[in-house]
PDB file of N, CA and C in Angstrom:
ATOM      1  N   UNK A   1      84.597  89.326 144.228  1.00  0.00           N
ATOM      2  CA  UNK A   1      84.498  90.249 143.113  1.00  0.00           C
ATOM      3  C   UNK A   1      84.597  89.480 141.798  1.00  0.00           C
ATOM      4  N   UNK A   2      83.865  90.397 140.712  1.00  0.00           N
ATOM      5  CA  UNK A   2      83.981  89.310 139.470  1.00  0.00           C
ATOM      6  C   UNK A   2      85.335  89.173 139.209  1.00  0.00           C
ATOM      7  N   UNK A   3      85.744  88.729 138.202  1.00  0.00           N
ATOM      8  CA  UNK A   3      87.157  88.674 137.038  1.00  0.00           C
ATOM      9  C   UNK A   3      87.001  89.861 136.361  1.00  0.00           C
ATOM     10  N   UNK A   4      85.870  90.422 135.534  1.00  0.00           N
ATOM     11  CA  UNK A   4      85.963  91.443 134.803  1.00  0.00           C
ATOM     12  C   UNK A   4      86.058  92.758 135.517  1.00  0.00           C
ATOM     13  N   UNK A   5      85.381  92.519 136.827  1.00  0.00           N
ATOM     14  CA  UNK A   5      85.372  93.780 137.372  1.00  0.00           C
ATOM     15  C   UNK A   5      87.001  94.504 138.214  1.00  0.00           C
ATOM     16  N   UNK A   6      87.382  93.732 138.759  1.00  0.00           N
ATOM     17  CA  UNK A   6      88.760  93.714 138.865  1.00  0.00           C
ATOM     18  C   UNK A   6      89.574  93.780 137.617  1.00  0.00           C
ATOM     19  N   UNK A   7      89.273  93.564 136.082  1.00  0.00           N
ATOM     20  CA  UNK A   7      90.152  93.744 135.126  1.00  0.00           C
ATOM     21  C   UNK A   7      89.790  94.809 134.407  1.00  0.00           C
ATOM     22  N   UNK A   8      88.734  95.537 135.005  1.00  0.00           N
ATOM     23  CA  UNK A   8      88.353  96.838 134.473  1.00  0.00           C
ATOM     24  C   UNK A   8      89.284  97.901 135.506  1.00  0.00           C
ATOM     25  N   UNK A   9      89.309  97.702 136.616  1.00  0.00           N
ATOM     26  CA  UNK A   9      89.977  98.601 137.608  1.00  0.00           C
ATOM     27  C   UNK A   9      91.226  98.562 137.491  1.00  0.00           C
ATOM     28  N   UNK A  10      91.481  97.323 136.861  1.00  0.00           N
ATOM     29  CA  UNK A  10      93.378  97.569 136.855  1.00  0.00           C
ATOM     30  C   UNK A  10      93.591  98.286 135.575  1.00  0.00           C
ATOM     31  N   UNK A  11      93.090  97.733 134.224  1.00  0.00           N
ATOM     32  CA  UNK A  11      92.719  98.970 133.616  1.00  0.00           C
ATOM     33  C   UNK A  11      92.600 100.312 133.608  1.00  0.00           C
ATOM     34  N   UNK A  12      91.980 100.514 134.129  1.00  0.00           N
ATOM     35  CA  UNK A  12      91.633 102.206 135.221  1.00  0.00           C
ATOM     36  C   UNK A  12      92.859 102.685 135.838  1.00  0.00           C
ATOM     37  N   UNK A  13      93.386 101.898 136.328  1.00  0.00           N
ATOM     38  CA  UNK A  13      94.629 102.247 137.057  1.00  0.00           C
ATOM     39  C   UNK A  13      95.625 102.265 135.979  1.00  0.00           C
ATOM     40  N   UNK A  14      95.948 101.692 135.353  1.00  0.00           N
ATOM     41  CA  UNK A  14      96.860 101.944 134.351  1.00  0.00           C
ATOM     42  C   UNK A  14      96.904 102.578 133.532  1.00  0.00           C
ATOM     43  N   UNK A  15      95.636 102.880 133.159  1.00  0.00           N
ATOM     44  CA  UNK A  15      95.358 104.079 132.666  1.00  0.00           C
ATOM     45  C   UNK A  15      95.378 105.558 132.932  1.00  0.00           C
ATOM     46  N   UNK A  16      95.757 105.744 133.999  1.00  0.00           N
ATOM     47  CA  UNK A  16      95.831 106.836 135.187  1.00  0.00           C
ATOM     48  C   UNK A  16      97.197 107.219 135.439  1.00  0.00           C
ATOM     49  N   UNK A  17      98.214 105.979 135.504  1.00  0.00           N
ATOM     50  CA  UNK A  17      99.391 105.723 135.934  1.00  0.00           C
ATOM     51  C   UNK A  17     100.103 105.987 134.742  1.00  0.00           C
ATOM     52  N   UNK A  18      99.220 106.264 133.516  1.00  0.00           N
ATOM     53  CA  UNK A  18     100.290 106.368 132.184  1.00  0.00           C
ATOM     54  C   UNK A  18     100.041 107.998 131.800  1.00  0.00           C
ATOM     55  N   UNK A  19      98.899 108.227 131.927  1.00  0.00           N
ATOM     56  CA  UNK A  19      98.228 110.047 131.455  1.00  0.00           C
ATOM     57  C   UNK A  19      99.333 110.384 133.033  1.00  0.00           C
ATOM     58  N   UNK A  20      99.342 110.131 134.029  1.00  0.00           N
ATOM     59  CA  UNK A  20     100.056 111.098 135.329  1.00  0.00           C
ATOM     60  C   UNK A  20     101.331 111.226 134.659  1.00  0.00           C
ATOM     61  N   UNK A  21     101.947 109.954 134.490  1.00  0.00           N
ATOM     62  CA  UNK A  21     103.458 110.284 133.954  1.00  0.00           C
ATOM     63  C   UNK A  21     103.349 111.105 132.305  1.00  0.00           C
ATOM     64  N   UNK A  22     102.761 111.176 131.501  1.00  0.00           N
ATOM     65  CA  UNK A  22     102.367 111.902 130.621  1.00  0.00           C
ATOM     66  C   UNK A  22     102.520 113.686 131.239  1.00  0.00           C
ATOM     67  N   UNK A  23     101.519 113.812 131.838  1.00  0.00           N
ATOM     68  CA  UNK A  23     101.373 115.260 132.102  1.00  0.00           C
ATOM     69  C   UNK A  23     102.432 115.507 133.329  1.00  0.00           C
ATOM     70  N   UNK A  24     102.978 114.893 134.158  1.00  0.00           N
ATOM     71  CA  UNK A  24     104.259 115.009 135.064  1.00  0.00           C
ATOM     72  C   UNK A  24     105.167 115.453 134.284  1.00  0.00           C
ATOM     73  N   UNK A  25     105.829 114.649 133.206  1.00  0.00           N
ATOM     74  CA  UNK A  25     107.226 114.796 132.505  1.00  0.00           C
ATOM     75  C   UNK A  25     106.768 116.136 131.581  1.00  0.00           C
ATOM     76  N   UNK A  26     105.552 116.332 131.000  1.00  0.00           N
ATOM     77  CA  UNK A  26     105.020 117.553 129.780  1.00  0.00           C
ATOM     78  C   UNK A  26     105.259 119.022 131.148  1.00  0.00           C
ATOM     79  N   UNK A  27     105.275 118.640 132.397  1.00  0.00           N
ATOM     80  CA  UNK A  27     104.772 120.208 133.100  1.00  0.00           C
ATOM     81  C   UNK A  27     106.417 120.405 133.084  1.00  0.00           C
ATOM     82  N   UNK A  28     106.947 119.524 133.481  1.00  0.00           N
ATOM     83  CA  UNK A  28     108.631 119.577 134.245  1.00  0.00           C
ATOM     84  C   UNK A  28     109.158 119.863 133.090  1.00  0.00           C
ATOM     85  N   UNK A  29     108.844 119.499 131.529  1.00  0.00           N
ATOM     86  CA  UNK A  29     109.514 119.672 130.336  1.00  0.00           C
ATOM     87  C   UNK A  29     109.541 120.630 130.272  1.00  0.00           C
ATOM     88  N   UNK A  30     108.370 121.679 130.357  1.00  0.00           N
ATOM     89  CA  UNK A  30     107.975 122.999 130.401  1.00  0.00           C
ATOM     90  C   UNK A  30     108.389 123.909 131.204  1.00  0.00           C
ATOM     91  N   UNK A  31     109.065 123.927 132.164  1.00  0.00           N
ATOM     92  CA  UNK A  31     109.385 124.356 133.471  1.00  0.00           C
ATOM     93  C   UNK A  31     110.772 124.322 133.607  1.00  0.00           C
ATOM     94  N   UNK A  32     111.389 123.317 132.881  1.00  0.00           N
ATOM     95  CA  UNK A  32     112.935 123.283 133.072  1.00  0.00           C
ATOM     96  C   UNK A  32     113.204 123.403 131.938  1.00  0.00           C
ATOM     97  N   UNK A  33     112.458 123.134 130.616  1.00  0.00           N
ATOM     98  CA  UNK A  33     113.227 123.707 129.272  1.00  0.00           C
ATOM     99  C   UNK A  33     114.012 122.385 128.723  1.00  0.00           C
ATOM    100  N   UNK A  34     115.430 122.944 128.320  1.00  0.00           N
ATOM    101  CA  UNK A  34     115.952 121.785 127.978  1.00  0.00           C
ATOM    102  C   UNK A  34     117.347 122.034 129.136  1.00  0.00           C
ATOM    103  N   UNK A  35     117.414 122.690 130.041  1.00  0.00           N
ATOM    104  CA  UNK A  35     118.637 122.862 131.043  1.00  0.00           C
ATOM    105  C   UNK A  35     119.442 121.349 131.262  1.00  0.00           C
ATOM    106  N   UNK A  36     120.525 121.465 131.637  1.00  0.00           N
ATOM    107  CA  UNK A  36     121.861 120.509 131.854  1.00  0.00           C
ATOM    108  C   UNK A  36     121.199 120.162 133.437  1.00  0.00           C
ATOM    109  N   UNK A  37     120.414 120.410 134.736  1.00  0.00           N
ATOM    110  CA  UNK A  37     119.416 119.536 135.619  1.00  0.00           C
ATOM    111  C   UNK A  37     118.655 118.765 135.439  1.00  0.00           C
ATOM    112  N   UNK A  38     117.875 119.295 134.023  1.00  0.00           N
ATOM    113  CA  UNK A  38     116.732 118.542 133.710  1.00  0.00           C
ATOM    114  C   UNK A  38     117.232 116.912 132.751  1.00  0.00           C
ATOM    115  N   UNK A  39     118.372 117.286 131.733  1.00  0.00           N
ATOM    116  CA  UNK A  39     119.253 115.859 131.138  1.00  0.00           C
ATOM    117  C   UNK A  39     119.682 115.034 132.349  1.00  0.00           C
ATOM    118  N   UNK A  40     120.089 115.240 134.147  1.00  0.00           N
ATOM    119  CA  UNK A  40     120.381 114.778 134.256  1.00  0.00           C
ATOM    120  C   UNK A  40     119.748 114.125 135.179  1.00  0.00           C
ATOM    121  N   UNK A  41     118.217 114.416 135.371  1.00  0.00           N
ATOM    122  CA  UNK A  41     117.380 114.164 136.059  1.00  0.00           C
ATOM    123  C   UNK A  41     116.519 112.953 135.317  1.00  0.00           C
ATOM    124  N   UNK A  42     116.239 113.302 133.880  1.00  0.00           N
ATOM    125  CA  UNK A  42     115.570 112.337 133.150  1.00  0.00           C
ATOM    126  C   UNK A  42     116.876 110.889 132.935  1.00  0.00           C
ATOM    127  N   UNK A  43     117.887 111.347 133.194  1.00  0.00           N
ATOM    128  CA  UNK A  43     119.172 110.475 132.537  1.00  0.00           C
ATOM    129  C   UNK A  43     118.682 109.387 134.029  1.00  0.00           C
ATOM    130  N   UNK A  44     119.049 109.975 134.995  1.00  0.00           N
ATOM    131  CA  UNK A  44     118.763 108.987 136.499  1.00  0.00           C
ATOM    132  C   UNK A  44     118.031 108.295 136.442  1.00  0.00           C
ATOM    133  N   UNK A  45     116.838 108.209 136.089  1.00  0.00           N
ATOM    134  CA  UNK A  45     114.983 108.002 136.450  1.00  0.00           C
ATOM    135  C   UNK A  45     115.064 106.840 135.130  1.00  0.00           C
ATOM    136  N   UNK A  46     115.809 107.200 134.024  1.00  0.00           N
ATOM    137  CA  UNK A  46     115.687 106.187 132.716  1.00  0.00           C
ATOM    138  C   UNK A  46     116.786 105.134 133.278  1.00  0.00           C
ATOM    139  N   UNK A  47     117.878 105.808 134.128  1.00  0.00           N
ATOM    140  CA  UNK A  47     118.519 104.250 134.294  1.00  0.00           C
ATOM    141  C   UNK A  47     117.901 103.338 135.463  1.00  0.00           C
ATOM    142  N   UNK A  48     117.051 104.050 136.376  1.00  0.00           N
ATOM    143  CA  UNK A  48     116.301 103.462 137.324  1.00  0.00           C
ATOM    144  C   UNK A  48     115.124 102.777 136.617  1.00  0.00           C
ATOM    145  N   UNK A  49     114.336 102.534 135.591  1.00  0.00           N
ATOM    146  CA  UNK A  49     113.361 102.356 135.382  1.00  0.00           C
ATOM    147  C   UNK A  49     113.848 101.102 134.277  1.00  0.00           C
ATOM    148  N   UNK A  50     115.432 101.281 133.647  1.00  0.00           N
ATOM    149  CA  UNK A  50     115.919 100.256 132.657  1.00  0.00           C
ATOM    150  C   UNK A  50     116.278  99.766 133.893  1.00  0.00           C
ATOM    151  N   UNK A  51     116.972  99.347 135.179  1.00  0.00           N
ATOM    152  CA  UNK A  51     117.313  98.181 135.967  1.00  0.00           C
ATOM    153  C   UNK A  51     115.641  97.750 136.199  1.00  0.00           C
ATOM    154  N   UNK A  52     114.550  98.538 136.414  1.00  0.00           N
ATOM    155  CA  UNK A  52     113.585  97.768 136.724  1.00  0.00           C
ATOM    156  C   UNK A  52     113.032  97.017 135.787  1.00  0.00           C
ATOM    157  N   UNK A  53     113.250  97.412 134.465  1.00  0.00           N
ATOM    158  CA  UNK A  53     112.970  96.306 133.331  1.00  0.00           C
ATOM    159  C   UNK A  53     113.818  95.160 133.265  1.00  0.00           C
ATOM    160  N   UNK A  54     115.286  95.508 133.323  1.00  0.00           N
ATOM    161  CA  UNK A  54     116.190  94.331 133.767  1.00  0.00           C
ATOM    162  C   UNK A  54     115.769  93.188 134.421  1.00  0.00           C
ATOM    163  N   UNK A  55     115.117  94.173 136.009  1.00  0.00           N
ATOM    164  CA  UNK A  55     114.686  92.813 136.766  1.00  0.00           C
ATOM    165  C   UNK A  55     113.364  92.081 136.234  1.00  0.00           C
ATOM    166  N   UNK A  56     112.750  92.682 135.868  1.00  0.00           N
ATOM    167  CA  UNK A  56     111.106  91.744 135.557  1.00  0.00           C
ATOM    168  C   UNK A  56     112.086  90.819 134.647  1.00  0.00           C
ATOM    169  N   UNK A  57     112.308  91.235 133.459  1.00  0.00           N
ATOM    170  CA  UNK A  57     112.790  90.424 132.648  1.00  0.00           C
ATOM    171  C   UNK A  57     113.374  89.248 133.271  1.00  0.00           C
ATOM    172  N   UNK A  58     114.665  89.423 133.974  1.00  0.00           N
ATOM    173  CA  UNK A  58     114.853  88.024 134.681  1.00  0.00           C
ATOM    174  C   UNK A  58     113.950  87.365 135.610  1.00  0.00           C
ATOM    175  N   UNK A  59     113.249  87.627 136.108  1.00  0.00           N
ATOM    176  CA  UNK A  59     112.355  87.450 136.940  1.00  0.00           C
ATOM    177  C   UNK A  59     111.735  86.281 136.250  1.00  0.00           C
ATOM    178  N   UNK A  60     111.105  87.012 134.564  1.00  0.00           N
ATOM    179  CA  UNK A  60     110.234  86.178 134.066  1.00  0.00           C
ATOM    180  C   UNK A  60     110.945  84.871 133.364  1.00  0.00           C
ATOM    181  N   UNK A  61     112.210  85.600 133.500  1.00  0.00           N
ATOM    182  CA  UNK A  61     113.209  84.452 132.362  1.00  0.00           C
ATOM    183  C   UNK A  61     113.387  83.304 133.482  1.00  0.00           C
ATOM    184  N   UNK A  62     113.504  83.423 134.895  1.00  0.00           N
ATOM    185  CA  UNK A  62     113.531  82.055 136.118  1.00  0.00           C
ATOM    186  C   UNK A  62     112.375  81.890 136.325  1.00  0.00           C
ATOM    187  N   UNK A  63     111.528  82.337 135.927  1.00  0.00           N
ATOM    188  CA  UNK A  63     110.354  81.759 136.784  1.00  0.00           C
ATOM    189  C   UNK A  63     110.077  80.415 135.349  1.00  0.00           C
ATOM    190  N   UNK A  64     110.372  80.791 134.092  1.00  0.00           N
ATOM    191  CA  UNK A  64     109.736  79.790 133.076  1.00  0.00           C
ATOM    192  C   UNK A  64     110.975  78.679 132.869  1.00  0.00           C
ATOM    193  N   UNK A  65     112.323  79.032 133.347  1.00  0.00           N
ATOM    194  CA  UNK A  65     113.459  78.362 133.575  1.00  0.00           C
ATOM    195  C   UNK A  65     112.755  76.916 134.195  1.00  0.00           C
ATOM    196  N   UNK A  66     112.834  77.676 135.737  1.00  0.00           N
ATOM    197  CA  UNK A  66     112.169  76.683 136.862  1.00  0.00           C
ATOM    198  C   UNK A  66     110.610  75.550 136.688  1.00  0.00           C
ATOM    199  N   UNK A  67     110.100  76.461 135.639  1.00  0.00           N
ATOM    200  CA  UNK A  67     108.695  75.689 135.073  1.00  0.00           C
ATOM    201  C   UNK A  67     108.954  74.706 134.049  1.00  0.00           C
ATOM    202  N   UNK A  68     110.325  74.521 133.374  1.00  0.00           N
ATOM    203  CA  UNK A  68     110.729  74.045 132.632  1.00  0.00           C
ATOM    204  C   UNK A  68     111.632  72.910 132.979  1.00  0.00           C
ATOM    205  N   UNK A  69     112.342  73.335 134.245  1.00  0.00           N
ATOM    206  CA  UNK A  69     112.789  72.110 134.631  1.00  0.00           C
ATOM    207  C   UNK A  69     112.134  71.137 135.605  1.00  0.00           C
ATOM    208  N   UNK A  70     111.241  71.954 136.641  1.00  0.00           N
ATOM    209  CA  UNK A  70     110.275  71.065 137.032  1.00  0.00           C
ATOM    210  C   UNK A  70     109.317  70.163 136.318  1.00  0.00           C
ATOM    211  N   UNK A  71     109.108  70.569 134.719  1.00  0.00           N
ATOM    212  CA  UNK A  71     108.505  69.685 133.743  1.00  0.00           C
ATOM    213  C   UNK A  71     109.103  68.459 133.276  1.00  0.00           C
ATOM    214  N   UNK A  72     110.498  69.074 133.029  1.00  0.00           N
ATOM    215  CA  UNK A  72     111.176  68.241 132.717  1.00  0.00           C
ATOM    216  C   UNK A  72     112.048  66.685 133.631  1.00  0.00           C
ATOM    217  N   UNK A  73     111.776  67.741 135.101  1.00  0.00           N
ATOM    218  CA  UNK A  73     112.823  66.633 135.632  1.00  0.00           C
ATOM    219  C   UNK A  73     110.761  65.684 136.649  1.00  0.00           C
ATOM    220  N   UNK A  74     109.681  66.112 136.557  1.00  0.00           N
ATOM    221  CA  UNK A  74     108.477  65.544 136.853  1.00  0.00           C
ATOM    222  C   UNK A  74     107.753  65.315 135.739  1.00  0.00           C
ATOM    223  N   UNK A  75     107.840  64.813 134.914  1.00  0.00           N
ATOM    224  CA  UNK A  75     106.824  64.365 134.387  1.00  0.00           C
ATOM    225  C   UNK A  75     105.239  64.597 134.256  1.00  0.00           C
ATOM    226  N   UNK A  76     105.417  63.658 135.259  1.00  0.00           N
ATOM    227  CA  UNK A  76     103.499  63.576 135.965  1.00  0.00           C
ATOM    228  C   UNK A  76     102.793  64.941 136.841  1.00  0.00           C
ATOM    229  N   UNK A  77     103.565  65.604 136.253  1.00  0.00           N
ATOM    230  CA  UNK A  77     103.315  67.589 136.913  1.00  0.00           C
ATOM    231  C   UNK A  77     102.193  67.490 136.508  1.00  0.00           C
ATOM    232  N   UNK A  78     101.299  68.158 137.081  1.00  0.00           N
ATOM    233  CA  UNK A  78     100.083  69.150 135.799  1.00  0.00           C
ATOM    234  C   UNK A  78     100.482  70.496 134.885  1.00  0.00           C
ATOM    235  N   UNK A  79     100.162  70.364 134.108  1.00  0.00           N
ATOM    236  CA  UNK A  79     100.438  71.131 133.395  1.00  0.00           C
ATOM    237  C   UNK A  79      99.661  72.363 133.951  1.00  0.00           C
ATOM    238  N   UNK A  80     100.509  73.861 133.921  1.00  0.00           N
ATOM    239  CA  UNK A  80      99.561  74.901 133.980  1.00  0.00           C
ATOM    240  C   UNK A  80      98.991  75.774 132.519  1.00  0.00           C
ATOM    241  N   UNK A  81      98.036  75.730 132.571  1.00  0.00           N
ATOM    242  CA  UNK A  81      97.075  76.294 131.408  1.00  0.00           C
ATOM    243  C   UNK A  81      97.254  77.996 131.772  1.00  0.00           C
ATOM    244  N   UNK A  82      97.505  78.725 130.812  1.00  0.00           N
ATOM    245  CA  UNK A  82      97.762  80.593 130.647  1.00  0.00           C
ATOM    246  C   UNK A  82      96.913  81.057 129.446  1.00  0.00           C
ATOM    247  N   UNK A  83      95.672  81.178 129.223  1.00  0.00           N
ATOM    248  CA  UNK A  83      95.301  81.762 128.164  1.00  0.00           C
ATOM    249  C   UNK A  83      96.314  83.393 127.756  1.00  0.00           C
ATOM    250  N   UNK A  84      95.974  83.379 126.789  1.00  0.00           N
ATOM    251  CA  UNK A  84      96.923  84.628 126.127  1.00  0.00           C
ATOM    252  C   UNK A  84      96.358  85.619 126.207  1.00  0.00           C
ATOM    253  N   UNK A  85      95.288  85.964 126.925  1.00  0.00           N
ATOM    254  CA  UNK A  85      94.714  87.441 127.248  1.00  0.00           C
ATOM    255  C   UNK A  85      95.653  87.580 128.321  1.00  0.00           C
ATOM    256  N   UNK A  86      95.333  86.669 129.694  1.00  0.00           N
ATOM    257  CA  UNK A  86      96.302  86.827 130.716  1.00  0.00           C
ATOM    258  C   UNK A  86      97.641  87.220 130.862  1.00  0.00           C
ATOM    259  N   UNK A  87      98.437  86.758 129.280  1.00  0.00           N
ATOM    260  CA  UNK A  87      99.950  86.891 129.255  1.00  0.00           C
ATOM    261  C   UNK A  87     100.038  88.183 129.267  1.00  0.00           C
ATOM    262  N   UNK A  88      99.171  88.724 128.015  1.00  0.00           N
ATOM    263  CA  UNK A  88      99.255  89.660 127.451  1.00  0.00           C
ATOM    264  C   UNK A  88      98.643  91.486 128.373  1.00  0.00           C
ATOM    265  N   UNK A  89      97.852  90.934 129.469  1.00  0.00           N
ATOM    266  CA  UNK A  89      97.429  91.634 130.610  1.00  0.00           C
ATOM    267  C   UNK A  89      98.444  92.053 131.716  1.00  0.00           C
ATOM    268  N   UNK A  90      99.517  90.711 131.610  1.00  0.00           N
ATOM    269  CA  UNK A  90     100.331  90.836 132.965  1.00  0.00           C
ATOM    270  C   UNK A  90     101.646  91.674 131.840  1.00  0.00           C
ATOM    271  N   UNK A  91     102.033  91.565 130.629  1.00  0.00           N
ATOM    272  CA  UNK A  91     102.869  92.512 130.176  1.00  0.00           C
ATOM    273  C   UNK A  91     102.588  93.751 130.054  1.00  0.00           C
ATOM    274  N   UNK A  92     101.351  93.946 130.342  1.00  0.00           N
ATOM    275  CA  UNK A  92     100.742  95.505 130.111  1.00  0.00           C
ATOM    276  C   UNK A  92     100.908  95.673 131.532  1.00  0.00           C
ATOM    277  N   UNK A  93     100.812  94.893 132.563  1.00  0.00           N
ATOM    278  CA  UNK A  93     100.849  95.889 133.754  1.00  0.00           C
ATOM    279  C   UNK A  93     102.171  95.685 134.422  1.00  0.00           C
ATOM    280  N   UNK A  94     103.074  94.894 133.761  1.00  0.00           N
ATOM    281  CA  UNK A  94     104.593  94.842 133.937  1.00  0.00           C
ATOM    282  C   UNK A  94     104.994  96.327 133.616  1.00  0.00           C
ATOM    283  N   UNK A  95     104.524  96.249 131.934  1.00  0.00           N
ATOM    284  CA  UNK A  95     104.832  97.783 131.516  1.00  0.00           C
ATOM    285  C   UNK A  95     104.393  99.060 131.679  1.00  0.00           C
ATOM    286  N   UNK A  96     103.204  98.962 132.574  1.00  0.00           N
ATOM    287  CA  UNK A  96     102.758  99.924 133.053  1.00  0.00           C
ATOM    288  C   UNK A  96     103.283 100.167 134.520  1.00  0.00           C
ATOM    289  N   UNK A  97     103.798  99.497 135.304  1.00  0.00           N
ATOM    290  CA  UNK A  97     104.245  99.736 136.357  1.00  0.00           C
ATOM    291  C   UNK A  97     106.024 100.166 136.307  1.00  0.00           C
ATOM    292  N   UNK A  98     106.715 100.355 134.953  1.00  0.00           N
ATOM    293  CA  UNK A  98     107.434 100.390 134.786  1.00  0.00           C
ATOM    294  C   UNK A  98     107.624 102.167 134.478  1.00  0.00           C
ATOM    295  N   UNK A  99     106.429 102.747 134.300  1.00  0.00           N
ATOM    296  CA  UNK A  99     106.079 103.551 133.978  1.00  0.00           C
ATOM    297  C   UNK A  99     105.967 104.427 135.140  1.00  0.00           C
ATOM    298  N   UNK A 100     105.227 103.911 136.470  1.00  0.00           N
ATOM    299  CA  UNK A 100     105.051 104.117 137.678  1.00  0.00           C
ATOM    300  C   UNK A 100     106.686 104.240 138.209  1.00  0.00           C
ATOM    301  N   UNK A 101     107.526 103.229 138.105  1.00  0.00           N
ATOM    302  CA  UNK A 101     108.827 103.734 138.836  1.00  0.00           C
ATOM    303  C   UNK A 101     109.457 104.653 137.840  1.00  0.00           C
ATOM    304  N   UNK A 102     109.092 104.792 136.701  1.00  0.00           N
ATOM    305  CA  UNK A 102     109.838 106.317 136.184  1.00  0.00           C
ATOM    306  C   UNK A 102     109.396 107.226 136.549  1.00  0.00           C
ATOM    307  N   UNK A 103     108.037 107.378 136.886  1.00  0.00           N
ATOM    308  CA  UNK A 103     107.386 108.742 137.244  1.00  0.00           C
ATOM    309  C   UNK A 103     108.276 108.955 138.389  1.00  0.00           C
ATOM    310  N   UNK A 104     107.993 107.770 139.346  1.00  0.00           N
ATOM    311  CA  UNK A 104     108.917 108.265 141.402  1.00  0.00           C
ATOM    312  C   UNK A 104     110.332 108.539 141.022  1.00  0.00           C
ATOM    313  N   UNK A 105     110.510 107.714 139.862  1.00  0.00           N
ATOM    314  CA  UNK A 105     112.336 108.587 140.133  1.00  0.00           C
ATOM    315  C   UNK A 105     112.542 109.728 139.367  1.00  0.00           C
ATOM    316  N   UNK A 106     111.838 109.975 138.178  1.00  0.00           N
ATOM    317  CA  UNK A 106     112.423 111.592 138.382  1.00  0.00           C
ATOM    318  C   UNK A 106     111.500 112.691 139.202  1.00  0.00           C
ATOM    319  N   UNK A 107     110.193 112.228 140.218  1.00  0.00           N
ATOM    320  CA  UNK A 107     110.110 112.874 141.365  1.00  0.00           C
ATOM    321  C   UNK A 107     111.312 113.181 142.190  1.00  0.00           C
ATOM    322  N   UNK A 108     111.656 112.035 142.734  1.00  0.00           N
ATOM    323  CA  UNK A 108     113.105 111.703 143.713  1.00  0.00           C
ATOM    324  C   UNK A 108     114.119 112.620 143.290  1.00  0.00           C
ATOM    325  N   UNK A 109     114.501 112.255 141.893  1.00  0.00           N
ATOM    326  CA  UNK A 109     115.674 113.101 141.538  1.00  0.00           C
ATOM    327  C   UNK A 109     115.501 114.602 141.266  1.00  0.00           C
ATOM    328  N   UNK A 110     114.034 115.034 141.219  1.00  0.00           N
ATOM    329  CA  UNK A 110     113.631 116.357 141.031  1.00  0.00           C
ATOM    330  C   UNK A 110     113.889 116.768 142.630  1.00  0.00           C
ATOM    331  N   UNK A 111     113.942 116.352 143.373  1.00  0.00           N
ATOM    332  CA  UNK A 111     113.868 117.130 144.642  1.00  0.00           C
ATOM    333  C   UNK A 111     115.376 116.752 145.160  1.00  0.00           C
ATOM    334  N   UNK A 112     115.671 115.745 144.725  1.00  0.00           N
ATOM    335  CA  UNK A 112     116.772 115.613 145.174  1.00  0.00           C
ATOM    336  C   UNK A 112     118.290 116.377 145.048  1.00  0.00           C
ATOM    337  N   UNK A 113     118.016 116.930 143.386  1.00  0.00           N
ATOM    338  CA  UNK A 113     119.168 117.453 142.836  1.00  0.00           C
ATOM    339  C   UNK A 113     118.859 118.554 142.640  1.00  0.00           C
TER     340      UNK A 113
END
């Protein structure tokens, strides 16, 4: 498959994955009002979705750790080349998938509680 064509579909998908949680949280807003279930349903799903930002974040903070000391303690490494579309592609679908585990947890916690 090309490069573009695969970066049009993830696109697509993220784009999909952001309007669902859009109109998910707008129907349930509507439906539960502002009730003391619904604060504590969105309260769950936001602390589930801040540990999942937690983790990328470290994630990304060892992975450039480890790229840094393997530079440092090899020398004669190759260097890896990242154009800045790429960076800037993989933070959009960091943050779009971040989006995706808020939608499942206040599913979860909607049925759950």
């Amino acid at each position: 498959m090309d490069y573009d064509l695969i970066q049009l579909l993830i696109d697509i998908l993220i784009a999909g994955i952001c309007i669902w949680y859009i109109i998910y949280s707008g129907n349930k807003v509507k439906e539960y009002g502002e009730d003391e279930r619904w604060k504590i349903i969105r309260e769950k799903a936001g602390n589930v979705s801040r540990y999942y930002y937690y983790f990328a974040l470290d994630f990304f903070l060892v992975i450039s750790l480890v790229f840094t000391i393997l530079k440092r303690f090899y020398p004669n490494l190759k260097t890896i080349n990242i154009d800045l579309y790429s960076v800037i592609m993989i933070i959009i679908i960091v943050l779009s998938i971040g989006f995706l585990v808020d939608l499942f947890a206040l599913k979860y916690f909607d049925k759950k509680i």
